[in-house]
C-alpha atoms as a PDB file:
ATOM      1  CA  UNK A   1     -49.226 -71.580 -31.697  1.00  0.00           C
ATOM      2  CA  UNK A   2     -47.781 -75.004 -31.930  1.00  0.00           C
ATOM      3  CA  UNK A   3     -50.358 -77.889 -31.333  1.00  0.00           C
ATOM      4  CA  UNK A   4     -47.560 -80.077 -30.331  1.00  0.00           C
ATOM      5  CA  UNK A   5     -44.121 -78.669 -29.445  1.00  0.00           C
ATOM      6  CA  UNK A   6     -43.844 -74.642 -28.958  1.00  0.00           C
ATOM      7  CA  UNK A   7     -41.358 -72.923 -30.998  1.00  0.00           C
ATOM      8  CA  UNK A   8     -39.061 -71.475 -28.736  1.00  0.00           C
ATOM      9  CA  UNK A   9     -36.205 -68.401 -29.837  1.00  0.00           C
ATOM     10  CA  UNK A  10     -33.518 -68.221 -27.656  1.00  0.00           C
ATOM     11  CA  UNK A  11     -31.242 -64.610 -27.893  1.00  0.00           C
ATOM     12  CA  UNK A  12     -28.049 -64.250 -26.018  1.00  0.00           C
ATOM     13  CA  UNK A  13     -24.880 -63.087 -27.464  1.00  0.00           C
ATOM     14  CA  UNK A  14     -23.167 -65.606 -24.404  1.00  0.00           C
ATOM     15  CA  UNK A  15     -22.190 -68.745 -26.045  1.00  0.00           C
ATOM     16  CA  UNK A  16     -22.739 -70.780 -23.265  1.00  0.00           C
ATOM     17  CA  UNK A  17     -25.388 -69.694 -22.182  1.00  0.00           C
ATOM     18  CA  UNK A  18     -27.441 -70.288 -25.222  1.00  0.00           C
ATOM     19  CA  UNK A  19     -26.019 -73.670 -25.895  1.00  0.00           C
ATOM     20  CA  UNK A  20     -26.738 -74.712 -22.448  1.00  0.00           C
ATOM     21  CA  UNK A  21     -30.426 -73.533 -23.020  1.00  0.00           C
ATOM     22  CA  UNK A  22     -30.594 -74.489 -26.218  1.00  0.00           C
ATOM     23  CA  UNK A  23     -30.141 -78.562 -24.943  1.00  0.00           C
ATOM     24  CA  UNK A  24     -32.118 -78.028 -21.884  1.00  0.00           C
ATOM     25  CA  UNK A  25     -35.133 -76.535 -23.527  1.00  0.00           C
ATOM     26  CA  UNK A  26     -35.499 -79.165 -26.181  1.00  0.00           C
ATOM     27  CA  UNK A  27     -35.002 -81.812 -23.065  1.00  0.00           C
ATOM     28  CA  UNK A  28     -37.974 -80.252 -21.850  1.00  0.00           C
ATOM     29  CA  UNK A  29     -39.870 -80.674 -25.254  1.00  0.00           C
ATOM     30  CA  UNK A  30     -39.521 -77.142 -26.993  1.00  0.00           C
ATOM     31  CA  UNK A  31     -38.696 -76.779 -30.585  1.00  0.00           C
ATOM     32  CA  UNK A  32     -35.292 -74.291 -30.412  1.00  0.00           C
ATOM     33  CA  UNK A  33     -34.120 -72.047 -32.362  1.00  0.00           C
ATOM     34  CA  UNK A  34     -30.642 -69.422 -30.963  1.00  0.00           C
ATOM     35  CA  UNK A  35     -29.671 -66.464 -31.935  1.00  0.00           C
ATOM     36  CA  UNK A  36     -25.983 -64.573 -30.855  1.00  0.00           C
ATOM     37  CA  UNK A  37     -27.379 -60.782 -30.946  1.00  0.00           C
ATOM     38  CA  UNK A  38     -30.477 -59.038 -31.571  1.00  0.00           C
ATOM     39  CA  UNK A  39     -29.821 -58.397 -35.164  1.00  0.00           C
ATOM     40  CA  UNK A  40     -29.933 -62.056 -35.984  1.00  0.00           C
ATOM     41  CA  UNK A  41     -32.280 -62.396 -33.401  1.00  0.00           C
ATOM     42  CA  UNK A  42     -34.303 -60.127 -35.385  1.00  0.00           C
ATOM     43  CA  UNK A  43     -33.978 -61.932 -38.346  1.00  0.00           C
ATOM     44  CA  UNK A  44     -34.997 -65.316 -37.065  1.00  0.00           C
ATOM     45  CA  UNK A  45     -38.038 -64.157 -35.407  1.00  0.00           C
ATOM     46  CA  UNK A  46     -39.095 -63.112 -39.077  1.00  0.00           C
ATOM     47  CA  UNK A  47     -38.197 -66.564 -40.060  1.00  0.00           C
ATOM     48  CA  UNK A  48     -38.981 -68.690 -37.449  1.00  0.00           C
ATOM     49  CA  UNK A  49     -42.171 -67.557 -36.117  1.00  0.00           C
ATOM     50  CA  UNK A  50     -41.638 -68.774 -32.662  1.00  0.00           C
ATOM     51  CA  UNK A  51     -44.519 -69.154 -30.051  1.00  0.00           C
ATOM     52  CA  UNK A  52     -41.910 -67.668 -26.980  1.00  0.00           C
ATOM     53  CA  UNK A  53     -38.644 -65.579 -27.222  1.00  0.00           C
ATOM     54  CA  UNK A  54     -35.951 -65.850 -24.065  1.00  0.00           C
ATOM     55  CA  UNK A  55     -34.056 -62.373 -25.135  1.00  0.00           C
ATOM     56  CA  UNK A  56     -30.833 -61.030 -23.130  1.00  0.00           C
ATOM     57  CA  UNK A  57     -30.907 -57.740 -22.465  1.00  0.00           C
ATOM     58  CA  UNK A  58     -27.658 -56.982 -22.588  1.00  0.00           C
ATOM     59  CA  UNK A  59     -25.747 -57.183 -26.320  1.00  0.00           C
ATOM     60  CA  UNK A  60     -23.408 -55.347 -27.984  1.00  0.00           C
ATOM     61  CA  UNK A  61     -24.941 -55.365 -31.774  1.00  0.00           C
ATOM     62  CA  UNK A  62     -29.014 -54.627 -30.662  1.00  0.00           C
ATOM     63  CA  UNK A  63     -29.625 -54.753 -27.321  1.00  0.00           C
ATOM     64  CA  UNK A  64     -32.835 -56.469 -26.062  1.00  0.00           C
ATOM     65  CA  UNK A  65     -34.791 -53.397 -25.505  1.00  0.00           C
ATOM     66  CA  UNK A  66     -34.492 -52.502 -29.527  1.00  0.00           C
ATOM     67  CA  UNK A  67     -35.429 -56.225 -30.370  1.00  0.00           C
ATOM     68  CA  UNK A  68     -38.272 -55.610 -27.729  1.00  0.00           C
ATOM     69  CA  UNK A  69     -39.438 -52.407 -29.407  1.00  0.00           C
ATOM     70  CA  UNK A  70     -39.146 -53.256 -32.877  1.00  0.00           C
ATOM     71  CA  UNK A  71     -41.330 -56.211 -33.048  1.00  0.00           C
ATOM     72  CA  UNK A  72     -43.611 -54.922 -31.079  1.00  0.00           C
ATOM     73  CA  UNK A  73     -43.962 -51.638 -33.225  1.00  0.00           C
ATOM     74  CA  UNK A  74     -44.558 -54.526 -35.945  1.00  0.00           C
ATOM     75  CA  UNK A  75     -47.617 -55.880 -34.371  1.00  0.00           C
ATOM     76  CA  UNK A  76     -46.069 -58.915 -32.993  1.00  0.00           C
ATOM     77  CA  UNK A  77     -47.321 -59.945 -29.588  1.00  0.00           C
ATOM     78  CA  UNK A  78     -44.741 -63.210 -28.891  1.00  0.00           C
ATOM     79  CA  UNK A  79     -44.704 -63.534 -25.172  1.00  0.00           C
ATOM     80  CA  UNK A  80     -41.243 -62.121 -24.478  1.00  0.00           C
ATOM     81  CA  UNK A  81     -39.347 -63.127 -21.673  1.00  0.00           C
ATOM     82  CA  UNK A  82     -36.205 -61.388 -20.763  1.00  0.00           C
ATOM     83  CA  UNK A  83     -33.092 -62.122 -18.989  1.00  0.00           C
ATOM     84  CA  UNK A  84     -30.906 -59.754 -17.110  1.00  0.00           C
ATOM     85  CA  UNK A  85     -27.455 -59.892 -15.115  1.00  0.00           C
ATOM     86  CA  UNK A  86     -28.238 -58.152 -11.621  1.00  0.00           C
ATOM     87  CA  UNK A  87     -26.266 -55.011 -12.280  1.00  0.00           C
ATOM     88  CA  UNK A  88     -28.121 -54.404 -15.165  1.00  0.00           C
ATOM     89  CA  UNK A  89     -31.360 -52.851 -13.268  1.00  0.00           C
ATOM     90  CA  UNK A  90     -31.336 -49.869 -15.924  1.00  0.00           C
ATOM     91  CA  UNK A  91     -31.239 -52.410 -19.329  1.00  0.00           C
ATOM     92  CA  UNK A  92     -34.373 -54.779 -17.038  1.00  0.00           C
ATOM     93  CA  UNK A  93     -36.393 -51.742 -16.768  1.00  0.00           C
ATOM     94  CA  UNK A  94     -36.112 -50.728 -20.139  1.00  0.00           C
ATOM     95  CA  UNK A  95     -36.956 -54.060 -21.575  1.00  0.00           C
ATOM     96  CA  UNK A  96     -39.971 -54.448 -19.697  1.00  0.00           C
ATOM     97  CA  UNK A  97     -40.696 -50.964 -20.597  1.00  0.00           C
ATOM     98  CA  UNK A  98     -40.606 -51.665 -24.283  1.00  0.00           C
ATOM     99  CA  UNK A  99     -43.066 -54.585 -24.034  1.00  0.00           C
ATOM    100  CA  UNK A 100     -41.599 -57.560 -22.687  1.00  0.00           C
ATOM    101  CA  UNK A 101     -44.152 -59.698 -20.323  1.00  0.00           C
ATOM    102  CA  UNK A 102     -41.714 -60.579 -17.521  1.00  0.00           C
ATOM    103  CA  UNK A 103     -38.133 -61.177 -16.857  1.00  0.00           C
ATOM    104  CA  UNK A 104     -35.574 -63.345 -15.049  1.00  0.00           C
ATOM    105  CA  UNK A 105     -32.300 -62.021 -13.259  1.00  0.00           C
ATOM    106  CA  UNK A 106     -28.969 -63.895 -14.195  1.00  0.00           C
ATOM    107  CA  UNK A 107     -28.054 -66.748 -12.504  1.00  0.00           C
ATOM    108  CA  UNK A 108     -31.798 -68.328 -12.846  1.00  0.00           C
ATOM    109  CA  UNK A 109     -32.753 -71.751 -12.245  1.00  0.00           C
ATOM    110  CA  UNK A 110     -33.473 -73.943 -15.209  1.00  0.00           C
ATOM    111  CA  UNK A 111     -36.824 -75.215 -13.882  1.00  0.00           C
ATOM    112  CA  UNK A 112     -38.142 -71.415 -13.028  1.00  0.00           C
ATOM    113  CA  UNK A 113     -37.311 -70.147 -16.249  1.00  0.00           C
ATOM    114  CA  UNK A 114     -39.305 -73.194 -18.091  1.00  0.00           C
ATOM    115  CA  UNK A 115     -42.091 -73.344 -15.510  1.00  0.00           C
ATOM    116  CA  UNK A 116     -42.332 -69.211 -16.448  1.00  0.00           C
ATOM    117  CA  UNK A 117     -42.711 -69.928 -20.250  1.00  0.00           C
ATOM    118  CA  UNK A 118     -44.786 -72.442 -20.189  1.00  0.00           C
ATOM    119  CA  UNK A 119     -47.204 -69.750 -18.380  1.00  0.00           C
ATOM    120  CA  UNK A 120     -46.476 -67.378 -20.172  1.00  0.00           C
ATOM    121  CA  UNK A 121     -47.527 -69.613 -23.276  1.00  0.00           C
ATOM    122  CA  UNK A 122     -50.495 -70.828 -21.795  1.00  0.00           C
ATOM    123  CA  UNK A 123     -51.603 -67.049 -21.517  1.00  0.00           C
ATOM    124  CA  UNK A 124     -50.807 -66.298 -24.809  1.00  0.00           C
ATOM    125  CA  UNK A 125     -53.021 -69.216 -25.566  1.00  0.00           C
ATOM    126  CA  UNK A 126     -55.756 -68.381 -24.041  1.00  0.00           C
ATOM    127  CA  UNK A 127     -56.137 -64.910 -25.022  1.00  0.00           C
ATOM    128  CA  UNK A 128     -55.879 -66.064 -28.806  1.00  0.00           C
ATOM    129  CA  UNK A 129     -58.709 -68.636 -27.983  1.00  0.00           C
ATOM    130  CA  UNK A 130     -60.140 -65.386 -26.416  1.00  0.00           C
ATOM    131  CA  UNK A 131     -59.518 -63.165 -29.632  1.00  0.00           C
ATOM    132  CA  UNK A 132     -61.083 -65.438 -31.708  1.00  0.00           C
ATOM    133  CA  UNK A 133     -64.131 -65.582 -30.233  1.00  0.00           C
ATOM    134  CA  UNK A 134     -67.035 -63.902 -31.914  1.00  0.00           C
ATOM    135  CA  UNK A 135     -68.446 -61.357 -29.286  1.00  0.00           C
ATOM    136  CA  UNK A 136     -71.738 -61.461 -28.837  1.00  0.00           C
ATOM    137  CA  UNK A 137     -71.861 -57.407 -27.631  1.00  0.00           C
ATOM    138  CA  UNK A 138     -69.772 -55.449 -26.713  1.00  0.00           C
ATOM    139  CA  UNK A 139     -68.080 -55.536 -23.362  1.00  0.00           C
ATOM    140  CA  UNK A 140     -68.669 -52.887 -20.165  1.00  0.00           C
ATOM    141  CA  UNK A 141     -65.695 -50.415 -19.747  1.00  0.00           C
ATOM    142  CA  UNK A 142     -64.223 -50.386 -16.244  1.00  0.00           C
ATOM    143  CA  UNK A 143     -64.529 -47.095 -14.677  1.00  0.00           C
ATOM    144  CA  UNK A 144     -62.971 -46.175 -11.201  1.00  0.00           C
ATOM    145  CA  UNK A 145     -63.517 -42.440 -10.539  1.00  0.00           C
ATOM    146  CA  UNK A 146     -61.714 -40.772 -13.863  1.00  0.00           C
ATOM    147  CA  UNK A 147     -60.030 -44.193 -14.702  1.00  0.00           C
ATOM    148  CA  UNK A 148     -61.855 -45.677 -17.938  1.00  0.00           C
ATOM    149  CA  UNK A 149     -60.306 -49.197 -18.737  1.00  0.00           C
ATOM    150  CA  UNK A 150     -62.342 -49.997 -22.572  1.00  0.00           C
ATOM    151  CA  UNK A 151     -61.967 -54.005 -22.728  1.00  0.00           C
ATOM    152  CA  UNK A 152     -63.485 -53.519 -26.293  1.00  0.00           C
ATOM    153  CA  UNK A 153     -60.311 -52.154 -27.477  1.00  0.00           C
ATOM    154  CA  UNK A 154     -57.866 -52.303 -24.890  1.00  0.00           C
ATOM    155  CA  UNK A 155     -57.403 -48.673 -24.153  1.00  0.00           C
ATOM    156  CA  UNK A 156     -57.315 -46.804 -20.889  1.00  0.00           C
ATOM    157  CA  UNK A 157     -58.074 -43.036 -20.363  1.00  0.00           C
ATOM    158  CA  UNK A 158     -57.254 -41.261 -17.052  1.00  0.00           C
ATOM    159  CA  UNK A 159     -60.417 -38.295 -17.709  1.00  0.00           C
ATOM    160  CA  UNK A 160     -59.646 -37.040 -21.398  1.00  0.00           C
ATOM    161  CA  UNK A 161     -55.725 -38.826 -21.655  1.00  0.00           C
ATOM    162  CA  UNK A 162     -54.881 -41.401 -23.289  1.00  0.00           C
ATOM    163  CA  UNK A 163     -52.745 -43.640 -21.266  1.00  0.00           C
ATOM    164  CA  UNK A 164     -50.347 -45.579 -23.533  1.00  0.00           C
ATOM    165  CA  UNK A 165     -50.049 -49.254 -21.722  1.00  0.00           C
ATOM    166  CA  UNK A 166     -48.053 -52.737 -23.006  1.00  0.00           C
ATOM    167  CA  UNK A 167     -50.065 -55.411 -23.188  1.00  0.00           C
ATOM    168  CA  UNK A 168     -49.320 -56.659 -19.871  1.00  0.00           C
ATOM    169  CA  UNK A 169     -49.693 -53.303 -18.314  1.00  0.00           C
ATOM    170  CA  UNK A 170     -53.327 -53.055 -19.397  1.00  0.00           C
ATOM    171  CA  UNK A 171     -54.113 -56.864 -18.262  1.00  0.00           C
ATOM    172  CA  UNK A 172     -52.552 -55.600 -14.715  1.00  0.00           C
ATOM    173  CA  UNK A 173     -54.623 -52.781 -14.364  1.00  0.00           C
ATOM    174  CA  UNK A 174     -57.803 -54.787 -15.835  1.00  0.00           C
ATOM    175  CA  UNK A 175     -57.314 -56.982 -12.837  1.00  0.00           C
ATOM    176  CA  UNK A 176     -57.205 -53.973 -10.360  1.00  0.00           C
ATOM    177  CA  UNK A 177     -59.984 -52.049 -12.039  1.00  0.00           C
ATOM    178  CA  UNK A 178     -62.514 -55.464 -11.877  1.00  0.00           C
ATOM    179  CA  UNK A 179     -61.695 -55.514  -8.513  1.00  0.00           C
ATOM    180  CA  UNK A 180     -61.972 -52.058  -7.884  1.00  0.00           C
ATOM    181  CA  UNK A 181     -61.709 -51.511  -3.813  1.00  0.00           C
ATOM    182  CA  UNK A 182     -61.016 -54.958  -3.242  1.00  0.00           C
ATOM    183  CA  UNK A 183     -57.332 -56.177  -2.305  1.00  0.00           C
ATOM    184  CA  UNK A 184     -55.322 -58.251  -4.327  1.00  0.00           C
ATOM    185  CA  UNK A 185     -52.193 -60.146  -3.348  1.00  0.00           C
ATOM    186  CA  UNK A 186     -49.108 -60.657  -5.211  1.00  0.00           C
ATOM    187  CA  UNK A 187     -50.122 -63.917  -5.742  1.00  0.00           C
ATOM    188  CA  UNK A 188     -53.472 -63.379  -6.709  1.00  0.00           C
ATOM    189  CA  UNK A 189     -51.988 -60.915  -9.562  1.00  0.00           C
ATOM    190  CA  UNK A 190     -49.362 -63.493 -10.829  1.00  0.00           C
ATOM    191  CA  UNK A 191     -52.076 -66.005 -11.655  1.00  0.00           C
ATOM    192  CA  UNK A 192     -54.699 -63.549 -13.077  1.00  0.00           C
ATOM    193  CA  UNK A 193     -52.101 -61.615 -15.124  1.00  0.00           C
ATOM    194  CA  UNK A 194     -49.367 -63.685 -16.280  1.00  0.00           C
ATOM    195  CA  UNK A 195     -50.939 -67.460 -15.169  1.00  0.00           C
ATOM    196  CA  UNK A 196     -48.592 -68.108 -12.734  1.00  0.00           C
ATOM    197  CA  UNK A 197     -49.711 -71.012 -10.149  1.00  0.00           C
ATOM    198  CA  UNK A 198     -46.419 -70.995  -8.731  1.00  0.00           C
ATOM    199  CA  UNK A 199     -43.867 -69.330  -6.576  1.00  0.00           C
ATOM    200  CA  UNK A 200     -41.460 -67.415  -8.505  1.00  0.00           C
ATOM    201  CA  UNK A 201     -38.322 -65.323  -7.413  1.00  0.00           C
ATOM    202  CA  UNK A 202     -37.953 -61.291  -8.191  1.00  0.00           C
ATOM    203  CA  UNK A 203     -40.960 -58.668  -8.019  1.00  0.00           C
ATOM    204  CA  UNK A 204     -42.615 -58.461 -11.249  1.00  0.00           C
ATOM    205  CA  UNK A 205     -45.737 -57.339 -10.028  1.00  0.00           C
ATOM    206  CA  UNK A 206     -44.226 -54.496  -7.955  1.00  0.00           C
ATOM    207  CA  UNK A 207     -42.271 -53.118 -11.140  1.00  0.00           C
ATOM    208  CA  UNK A 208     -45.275 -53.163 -13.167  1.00  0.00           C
ATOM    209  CA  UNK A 209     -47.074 -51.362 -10.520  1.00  0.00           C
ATOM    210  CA  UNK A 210     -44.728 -48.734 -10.364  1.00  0.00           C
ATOM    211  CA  UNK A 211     -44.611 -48.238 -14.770  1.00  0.00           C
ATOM    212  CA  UNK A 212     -48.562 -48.097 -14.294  1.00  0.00           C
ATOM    213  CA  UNK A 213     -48.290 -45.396 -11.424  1.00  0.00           C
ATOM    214  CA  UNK A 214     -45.830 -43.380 -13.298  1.00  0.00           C
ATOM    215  CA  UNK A 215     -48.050 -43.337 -16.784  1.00  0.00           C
ATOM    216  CA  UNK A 216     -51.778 -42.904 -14.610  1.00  0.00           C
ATOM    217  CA  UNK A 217     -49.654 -40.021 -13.003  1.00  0.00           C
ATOM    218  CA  UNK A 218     -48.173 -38.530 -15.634  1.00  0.00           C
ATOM    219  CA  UNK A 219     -50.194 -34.807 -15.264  1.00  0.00           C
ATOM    220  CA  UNK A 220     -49.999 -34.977 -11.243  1.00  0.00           C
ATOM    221  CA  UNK A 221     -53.346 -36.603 -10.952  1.00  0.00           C
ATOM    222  CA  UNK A 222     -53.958 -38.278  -7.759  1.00  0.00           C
ATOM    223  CA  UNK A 223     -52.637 -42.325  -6.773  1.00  0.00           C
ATOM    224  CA  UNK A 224     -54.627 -44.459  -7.669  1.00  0.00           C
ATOM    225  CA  UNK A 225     -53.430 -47.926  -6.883  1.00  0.00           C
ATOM    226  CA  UNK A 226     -52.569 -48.188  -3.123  1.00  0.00           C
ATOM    227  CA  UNK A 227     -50.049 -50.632  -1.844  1.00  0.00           C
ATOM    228  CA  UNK A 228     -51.300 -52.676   1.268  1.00  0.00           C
ATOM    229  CA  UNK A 229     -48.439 -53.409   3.275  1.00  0.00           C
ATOM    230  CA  UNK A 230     -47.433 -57.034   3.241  1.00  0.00           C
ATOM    231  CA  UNK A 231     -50.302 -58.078   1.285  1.00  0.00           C
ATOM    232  CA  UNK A 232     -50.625 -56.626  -2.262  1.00  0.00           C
ATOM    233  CA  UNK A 233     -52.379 -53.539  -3.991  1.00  0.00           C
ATOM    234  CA  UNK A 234     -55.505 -52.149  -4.613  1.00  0.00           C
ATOM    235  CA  UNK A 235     -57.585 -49.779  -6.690  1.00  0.00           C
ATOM    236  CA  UNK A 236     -59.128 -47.014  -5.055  1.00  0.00           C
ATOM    237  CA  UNK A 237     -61.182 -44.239  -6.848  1.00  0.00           C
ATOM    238  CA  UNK A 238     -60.745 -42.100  -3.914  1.00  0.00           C
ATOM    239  CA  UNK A 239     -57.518 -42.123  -2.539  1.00  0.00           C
END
C-alpha cells in the first residue's frame, strides 16, 4: 500500500458520478484513477494497482459482481467497496456475495463513503502488517461444538464440510467464534471486523450474518449464531 497517498479506483459507468468522486476524493488526498464499466475497470486494476476500488454494481458492459469475482478468483484481495441504487437489493447481495467487504446505497454522503475507505484501508493495512509477520507457532483453531474456525489458514469446517467463506465472512465469524457465548453488538462487530469507529448508515453486519447462516446451514445443521434482540449476535454451540 501507498506510504503516502492511497491509490484509489473509482468504477461507475455514471459520468457524473465518477467525475464528482473523482474531484472529491483527490480533495480528500487519494491518488484517483476512473473507470466507465467493469471491463475497463478491469483493465485498470491490472494497471493501476490501486490500494481501494469504489465499484458500481450496476453496468451494462460487466457488472460489479463479475469485476468482484474475477479479481478475486485472481488472488487479489483490494478492499472493495461497492455502491448500489436502492432498488438494486438483488445486484448488492450479489456483490457482497462475490467478495466485496462492504457497500454503500445510492444517494451516500461524501464524508461516509471516505470515512468507510479509509477503514477499510486501515484494515487492509493491518492485516498485511499481520501477514508479514513471522509466526512464531502456529495459532489455536476456534472450535464451538462442530464449528472449527483454523486461523492458520483461514478455513472453517462445520464437522467434516468445508465451508467456503470471503474474506470478510471468515473475519466475522472469527470474531463470533473468539467470543464464543459472549454477546456482541453491532457496533462492537463494525470495529473488530471492518475497523469502523464510527456510525455508519445500512446493515452490513446483519447481511453478513445472514450469508454466514445460510453457508454454516447449508446440510440443515442446527443455528448457530443467535440474534439478541436490539443488541447484536452471538455464538452459541448449543442452540
Amino acid at each position: 500500500m501507498s506510504p503516502s497517498s492511497p491509490r484509489v479506483l473509482v468504477v461507475d459507468d455514471d459520468a457524473a458520478i465518477r467525475e464528482a468522486l473523482d474531484r472529491a476524493l483527490r480533495g480528500e488526498g487519494f491518488a484517483v484513477r476512473t473507470a466507465d464499466g467493469g471491463r475497463s475497470g478491469l483493465r485498470e486494476a491490472a494497471a493501476f494497482a490501486p490500494d481501494a476500488i469504489v465499484l458500481d454494481v450496476a453496468m451494462p458492459d460487466l457488472n460489479g459482481r463479475a469485476v468482484c469475482a474475477r479479481l478475486r478468483a485472481g488472488g487479489d484481495r483490494v478492499p472493495i467497496l461497492i455502491l448500489s441504487a436502492r432498488d438494486e437489493v438483488d445486484d448488492r447481495v450479489a456483490g457482497l456475495q462475490a467478495g466485496a467487504d462492504d457497500y454503500l446505497v445510492k444517494p451516500f454522503a461524501f464524508a461516509e463513503l471516505v470515512a468507510r475507505l479509509r477503514a477499510l484501508l486501515r484494515r487492509a493495512a493491518e492485516e498485511h502488517a499481520a501477514a508479514a509477520t513471522p509466526a512464531t507457532e502456529c495459532p489455536d483453531d476456534l472450535v464451538a461444538g462442530d464449528l472449527t474456525v483454523v486461523l492458520a489458514d483461514r478455513t472453517a469446517r462445520r464437522g467434516a464440510r468445508a465451508i467456503d467463506l470471503t474474506r470478510r465472512e471468515f473475519d466475522l465469524l472469527e470474531a463470533l467464534a473468539r467470543h464464543t457465548g459472549i454477546v456482541l453488538s453491532r457496533e462492537q462487530l463494525l470495529q473488530q471486523v471492518w475497523g469502523y469507529d464510527f456510525a455508519v448508515e445500512g446493515n452490513v453486519v446483519d447481511v453478513f450474518v445472514g450469508y454466514l447462516r445460510r453457508k454454516l446451514e447449508a446440510e440443515g445443521e442446527p443455528r448457530l449464531i443467535q440474534t439478541v434482540r436490539g443488541v447484536g449476535f452471538v455464538l452459541r454451540a448449543e442452540p
